[in-house]
PDB file of N, CA and C in Angstrom:
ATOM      1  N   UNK A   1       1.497 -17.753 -17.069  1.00  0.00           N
ATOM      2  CA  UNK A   1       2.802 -17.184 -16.800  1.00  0.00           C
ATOM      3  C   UNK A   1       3.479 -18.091 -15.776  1.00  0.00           C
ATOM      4  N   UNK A   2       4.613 -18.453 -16.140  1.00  0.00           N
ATOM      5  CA  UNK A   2       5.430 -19.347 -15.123  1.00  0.00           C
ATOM      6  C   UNK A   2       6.055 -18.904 -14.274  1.00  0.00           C
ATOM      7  N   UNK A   3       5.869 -19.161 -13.096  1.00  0.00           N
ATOM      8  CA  UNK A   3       6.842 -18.795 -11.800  1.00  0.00           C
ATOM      9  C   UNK A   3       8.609 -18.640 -11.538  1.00  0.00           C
ATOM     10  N   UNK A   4       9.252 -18.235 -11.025  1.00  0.00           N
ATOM     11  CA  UNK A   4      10.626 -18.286 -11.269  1.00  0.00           C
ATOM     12  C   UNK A   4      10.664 -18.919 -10.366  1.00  0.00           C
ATOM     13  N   UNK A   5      11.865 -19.832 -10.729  1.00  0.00           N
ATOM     14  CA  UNK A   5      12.413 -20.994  -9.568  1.00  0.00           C
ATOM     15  C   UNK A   5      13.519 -20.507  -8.903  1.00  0.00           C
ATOM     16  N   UNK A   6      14.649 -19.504  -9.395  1.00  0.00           N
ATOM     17  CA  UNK A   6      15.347 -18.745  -8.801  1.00  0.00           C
ATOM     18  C   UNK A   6      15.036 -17.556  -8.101  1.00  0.00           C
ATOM     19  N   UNK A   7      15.613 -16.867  -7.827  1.00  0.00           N
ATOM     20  CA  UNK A   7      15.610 -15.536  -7.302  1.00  0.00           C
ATOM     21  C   UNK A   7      17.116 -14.603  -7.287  1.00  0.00           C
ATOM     22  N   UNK A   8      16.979 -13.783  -8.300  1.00  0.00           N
ATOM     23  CA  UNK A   8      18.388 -12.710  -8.568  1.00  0.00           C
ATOM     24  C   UNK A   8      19.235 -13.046  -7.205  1.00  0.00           C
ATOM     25  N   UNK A   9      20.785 -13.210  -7.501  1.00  0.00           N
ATOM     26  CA  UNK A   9      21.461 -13.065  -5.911  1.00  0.00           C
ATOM     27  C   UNK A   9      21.671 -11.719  -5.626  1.00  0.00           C
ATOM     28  N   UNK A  10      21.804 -11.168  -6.596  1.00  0.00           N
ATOM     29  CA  UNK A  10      21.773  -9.124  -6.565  1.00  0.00           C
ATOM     30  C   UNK A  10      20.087  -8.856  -5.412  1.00  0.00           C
ATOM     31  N   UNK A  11      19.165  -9.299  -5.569  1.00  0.00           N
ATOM     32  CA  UNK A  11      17.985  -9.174  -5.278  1.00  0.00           C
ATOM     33  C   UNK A  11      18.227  -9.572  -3.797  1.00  0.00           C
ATOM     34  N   UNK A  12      18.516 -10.631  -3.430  1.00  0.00           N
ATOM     35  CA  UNK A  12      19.008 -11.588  -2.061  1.00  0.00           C
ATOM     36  C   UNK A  12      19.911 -10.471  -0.947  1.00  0.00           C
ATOM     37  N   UNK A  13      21.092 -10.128  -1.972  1.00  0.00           N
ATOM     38  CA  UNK A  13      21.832  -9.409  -1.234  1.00  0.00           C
ATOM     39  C   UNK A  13      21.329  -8.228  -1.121  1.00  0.00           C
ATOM     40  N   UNK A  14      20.753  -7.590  -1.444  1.00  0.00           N
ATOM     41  CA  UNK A  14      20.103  -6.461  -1.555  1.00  0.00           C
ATOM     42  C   UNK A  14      19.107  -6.259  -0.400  1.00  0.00           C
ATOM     43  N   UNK A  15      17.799  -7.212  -0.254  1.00  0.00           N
ATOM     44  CA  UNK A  15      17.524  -7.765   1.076  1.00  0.00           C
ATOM     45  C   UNK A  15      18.260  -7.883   2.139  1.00  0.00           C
ATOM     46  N   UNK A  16      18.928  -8.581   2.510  1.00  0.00           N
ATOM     47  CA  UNK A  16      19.541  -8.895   3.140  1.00  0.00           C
ATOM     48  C   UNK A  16      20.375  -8.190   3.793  1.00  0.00           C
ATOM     49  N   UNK A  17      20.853  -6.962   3.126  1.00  0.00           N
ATOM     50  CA  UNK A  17      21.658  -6.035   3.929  1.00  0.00           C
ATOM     51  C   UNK A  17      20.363  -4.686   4.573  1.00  0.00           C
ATOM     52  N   UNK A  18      19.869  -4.830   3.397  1.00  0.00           N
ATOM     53  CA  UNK A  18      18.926  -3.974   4.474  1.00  0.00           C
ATOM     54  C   UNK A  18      18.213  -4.083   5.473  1.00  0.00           C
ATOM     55  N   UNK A  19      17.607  -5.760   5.429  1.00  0.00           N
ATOM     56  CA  UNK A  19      17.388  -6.466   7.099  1.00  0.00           C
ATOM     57  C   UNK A  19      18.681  -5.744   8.294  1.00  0.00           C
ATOM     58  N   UNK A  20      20.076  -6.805   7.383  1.00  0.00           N
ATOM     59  CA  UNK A  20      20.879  -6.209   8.173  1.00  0.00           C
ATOM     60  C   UNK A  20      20.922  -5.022   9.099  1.00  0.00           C
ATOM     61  N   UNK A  21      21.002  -3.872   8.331  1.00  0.00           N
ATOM     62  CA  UNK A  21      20.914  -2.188   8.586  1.00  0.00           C
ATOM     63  C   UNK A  21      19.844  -2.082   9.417  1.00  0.00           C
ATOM     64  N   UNK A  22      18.811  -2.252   8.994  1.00  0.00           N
ATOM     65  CA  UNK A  22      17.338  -2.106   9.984  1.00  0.00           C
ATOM     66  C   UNK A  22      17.984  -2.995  11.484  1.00  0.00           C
ATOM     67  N   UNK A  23      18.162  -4.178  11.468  1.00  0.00           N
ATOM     68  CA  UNK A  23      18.614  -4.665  12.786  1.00  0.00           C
ATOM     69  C   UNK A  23      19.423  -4.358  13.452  1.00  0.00           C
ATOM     70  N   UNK A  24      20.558  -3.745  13.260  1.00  0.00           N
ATOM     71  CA  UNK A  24      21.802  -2.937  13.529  1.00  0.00           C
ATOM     72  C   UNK A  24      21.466  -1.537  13.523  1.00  0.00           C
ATOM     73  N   UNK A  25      20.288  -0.858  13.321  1.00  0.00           N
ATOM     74  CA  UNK A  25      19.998   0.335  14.087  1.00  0.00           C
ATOM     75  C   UNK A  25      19.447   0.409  15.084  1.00  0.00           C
ATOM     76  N   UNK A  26      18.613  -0.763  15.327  1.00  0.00           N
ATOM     77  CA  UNK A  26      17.613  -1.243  16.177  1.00  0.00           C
ATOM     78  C   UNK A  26      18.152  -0.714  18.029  1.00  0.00           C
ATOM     79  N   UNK A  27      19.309  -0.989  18.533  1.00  0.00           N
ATOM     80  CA  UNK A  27      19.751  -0.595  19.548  1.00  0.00           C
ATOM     81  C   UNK A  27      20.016   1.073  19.840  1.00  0.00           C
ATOM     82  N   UNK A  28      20.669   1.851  18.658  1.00  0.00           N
ATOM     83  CA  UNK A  28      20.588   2.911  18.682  1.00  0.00           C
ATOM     84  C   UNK A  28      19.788   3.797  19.089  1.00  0.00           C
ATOM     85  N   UNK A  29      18.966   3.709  18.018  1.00  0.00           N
ATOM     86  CA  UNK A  29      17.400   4.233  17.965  1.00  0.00           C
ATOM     87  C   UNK A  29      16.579   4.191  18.748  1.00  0.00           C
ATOM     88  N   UNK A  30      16.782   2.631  20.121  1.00  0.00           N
ATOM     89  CA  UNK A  30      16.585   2.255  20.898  1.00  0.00           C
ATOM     90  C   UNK A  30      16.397   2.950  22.043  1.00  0.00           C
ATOM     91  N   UNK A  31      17.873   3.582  22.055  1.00  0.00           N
ATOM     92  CA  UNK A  31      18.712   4.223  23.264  1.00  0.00           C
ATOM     93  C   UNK A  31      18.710   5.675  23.156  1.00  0.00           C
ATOM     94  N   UNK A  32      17.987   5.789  21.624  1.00  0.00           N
ATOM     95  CA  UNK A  32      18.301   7.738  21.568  1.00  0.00           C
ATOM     96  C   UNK A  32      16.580   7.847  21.872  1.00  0.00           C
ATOM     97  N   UNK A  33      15.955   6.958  21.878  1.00  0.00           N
ATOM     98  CA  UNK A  33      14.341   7.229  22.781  1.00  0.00           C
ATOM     99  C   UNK A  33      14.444   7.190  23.605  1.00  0.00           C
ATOM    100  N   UNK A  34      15.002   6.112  24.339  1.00  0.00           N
ATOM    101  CA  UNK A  34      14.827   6.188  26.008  1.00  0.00           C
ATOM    102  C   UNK A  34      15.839   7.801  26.522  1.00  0.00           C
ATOM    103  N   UNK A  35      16.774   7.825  25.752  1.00  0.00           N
ATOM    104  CA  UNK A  35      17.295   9.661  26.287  1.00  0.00           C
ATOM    105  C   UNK A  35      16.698  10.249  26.059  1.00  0.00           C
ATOM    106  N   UNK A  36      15.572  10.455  24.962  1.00  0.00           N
ATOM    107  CA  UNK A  36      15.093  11.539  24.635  1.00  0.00           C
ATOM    108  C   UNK A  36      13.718  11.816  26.268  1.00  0.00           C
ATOM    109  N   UNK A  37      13.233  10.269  26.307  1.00  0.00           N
ATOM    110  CA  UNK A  37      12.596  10.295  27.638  1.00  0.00           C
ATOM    111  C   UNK A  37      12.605  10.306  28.714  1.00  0.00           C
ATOM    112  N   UNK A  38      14.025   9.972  29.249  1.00  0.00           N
ATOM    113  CA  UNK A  38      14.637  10.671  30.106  1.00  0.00           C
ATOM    114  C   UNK A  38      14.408  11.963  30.501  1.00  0.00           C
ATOM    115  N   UNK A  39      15.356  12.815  29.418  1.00  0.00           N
ATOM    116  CA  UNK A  39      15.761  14.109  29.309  1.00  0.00           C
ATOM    117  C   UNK A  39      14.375  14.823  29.698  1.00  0.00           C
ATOM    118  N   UNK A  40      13.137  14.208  28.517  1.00  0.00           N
ATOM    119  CA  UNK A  40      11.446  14.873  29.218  1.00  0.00           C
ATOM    120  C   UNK A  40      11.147  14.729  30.681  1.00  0.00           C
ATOM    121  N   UNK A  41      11.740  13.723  30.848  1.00  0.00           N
ATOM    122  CA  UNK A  41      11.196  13.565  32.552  1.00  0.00           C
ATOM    123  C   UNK A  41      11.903  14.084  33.467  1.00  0.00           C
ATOM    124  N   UNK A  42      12.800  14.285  33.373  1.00  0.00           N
ATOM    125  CA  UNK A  42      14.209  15.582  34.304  1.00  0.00           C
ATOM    126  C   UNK A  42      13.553  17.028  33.982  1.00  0.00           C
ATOM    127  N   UNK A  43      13.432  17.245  32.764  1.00  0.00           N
ATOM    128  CA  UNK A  43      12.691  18.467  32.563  1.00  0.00           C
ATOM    129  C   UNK A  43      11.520  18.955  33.176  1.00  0.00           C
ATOM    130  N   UNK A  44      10.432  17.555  33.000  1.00  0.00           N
ATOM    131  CA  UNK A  44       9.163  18.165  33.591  1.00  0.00           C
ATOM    132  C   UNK A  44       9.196  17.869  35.001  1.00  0.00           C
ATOM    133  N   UNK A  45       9.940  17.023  35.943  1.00  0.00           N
ATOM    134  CA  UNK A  45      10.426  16.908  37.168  1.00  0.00           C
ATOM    135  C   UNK A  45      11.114  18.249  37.876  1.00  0.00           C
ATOM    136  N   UNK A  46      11.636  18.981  37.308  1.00  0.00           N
ATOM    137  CA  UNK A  46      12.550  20.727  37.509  1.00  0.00           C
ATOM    138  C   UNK A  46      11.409  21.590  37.813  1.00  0.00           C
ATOM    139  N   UNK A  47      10.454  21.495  35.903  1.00  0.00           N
ATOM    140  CA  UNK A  47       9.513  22.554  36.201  1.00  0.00           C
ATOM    141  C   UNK A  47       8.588  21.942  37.465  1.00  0.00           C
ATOM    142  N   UNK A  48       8.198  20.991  37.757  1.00  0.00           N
ATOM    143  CA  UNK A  48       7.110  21.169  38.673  1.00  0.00           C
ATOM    144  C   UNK A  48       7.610  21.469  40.313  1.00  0.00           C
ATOM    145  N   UNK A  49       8.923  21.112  40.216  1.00  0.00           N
ATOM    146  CA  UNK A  49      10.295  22.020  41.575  1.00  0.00           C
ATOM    147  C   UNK A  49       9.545  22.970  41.166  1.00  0.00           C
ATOM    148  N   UNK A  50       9.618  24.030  40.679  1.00  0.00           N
ATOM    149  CA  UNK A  50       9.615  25.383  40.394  1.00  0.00           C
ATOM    150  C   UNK A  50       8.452  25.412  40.705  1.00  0.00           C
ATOM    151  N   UNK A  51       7.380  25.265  39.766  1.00  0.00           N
ATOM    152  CA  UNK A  51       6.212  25.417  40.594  1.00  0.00           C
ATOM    153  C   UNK A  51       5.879  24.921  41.687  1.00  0.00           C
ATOM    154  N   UNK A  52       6.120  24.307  42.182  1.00  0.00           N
ATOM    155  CA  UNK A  52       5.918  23.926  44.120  1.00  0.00           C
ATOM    156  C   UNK A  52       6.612  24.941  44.866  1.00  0.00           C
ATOM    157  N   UNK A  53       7.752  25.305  44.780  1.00  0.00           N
ATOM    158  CA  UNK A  53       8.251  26.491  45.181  1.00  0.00           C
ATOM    159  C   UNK A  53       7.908  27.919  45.042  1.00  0.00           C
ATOM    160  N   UNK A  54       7.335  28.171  43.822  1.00  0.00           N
ATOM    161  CA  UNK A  54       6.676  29.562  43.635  1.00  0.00           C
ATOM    162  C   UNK A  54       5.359  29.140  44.203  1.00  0.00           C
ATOM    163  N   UNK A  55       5.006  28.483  44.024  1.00  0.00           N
ATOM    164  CA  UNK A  55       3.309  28.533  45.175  1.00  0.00           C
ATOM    165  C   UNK A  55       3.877  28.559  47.009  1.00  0.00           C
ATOM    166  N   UNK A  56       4.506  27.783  46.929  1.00  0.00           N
ATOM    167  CA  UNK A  56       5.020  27.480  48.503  1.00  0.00           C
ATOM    168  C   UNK A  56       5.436  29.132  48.893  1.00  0.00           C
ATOM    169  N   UNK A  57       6.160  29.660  47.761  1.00  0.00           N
ATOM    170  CA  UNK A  57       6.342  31.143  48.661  1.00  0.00           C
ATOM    171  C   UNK A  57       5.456  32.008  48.494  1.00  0.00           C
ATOM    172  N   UNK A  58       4.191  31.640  47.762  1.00  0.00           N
ATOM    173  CA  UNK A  58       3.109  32.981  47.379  1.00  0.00           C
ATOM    174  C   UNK A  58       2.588  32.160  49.055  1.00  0.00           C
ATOM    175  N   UNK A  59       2.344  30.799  49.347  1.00  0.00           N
ATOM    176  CA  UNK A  59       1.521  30.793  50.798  1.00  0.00           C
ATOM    177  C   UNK A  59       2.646  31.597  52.220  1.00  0.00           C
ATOM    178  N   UNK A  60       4.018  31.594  51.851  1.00  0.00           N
ATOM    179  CA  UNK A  60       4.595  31.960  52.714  1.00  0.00           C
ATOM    180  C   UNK A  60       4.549  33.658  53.204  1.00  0.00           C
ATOM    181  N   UNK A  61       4.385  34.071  51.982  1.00  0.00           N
ATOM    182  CA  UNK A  61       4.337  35.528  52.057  1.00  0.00           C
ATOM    183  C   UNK A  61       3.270  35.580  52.533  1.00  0.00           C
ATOM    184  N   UNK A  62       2.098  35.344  52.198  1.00  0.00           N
ATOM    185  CA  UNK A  62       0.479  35.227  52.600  1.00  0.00           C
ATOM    186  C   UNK A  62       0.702  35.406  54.244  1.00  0.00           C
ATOM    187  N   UNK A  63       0.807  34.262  54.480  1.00  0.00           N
ATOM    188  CA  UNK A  63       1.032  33.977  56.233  1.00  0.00           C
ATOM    189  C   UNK A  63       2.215  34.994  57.220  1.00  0.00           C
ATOM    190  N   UNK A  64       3.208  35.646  56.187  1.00  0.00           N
ATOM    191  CA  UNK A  64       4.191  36.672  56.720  1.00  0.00           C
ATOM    192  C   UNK A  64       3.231  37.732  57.166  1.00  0.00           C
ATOM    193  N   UNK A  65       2.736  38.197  55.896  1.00  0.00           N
ATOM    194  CA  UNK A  65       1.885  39.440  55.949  1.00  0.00           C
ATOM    195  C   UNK A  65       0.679  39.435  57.252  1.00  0.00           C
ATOM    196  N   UNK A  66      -0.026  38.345  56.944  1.00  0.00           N
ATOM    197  CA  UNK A  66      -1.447  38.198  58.213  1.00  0.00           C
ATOM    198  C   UNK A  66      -0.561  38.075  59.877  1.00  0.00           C
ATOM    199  N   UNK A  67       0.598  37.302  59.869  1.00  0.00           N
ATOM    200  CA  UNK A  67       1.548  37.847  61.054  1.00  0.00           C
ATOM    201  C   UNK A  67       1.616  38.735  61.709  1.00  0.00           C
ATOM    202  N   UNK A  68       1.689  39.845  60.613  1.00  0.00           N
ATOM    203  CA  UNK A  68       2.419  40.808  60.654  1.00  0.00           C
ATOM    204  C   UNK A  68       1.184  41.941  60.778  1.00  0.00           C
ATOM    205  N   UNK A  69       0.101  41.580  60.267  1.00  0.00           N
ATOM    206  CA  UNK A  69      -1.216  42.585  60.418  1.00  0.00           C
ATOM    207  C   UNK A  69      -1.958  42.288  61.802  1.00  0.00           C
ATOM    208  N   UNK A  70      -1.878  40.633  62.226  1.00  0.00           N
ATOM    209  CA  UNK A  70      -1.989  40.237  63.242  1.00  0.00           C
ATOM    210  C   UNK A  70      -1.352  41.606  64.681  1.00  0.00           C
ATOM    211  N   UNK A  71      -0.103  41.110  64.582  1.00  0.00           N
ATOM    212  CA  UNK A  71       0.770  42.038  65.715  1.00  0.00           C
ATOM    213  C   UNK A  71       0.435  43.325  65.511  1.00  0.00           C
ATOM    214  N   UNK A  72       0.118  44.082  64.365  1.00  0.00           N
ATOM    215  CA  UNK A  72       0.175  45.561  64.698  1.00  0.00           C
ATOM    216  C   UNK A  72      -1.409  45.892  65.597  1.00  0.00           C
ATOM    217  N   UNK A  73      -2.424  44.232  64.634  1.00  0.00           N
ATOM    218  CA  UNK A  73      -4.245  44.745  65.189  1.00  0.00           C
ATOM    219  C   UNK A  73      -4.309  44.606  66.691  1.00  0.00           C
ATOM    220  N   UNK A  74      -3.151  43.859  67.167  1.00  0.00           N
ATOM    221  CA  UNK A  74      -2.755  43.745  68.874  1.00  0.00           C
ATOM    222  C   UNK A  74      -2.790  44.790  69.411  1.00  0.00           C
ATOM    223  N   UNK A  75      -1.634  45.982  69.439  1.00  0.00           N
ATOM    224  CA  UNK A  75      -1.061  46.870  69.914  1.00  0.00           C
ATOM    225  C   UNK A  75      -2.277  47.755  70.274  1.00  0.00           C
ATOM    226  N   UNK A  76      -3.335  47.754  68.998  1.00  0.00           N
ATOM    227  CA  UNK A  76      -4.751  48.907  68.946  1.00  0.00           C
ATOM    228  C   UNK A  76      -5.722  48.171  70.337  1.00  0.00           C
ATOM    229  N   UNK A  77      -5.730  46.483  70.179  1.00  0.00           N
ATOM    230  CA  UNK A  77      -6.843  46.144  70.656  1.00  0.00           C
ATOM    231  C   UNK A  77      -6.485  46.168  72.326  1.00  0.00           C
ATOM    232  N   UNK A  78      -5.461  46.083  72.814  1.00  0.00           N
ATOM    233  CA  UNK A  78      -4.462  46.262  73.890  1.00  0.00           C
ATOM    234  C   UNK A  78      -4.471  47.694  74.585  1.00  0.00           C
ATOM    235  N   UNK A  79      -4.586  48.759  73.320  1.00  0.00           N
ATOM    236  CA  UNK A  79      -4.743  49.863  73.920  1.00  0.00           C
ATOM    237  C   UNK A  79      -6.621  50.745  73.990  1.00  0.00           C
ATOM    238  N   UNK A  80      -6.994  49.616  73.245  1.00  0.00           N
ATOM    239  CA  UNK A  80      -8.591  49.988  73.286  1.00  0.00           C
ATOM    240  C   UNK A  80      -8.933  49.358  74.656  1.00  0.00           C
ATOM    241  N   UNK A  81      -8.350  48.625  74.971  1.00  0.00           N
ATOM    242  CA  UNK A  81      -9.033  47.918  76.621  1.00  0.00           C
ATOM    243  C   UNK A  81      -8.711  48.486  77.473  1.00  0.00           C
ATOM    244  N   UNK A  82      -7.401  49.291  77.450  1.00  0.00           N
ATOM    245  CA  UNK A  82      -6.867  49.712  78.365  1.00  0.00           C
ATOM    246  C   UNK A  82      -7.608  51.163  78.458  1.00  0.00           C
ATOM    247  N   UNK A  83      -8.085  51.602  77.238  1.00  0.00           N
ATOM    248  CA  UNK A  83      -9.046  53.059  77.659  1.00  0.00           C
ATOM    249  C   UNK A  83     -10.145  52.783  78.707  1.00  0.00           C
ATOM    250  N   UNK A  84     -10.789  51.146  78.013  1.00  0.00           N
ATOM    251  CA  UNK A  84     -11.960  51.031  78.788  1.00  0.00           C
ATOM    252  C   UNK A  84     -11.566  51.205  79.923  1.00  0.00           C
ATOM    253  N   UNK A  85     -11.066  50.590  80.898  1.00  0.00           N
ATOM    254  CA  UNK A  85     -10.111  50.689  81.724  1.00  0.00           C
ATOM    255  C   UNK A  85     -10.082  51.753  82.709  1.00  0.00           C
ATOM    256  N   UNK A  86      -9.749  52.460  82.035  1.00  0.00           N
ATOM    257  CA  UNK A  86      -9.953  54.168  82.807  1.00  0.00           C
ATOM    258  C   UNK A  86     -11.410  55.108  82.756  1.00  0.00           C
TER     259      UNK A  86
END
């Protein structure tokens, strides 16, 4: 079987624009990944705000409360010495 020495120009152009197309999306497609990775990294940058903040106030409340159990176990231990006292 003999080889062709030509090649269809229908065939050529046909190629050729679709190189085209493929290379000329190339920037797009480019740029709608890097937004899309962006956009993930703003996102998961927010949620982990959020979670640092909801932990930060579960330790804040923690430490309000023992404050606050602190000062009242005062008032008892203040007035238990003062019985001894007498």
């Amino acid at each position: 079987m003999a080889q062709p020495e030509t090649v269809n120009g229908a065939v050529v152009d046909s190629v050729t624009t679709t190189n085209t197309k493929v290379l000329g999306d190339a920037p797009a497609m480019a740029m709608g990944s890097l937004y899309q990775t962006i956009g993930n990294s703003v996102a998961m940058a927010a949620a982990n705000a959020v979670y640092a903040q909801q932990q930060a106030n579960v330790s804040y409340q923690a430490a309000t409360t023992q404050g606050v159990t602190t000062l009242f176990s005062t008032n008892k231990i203040v007035a238990a010495m003062r019985a001894q006292d007498t």
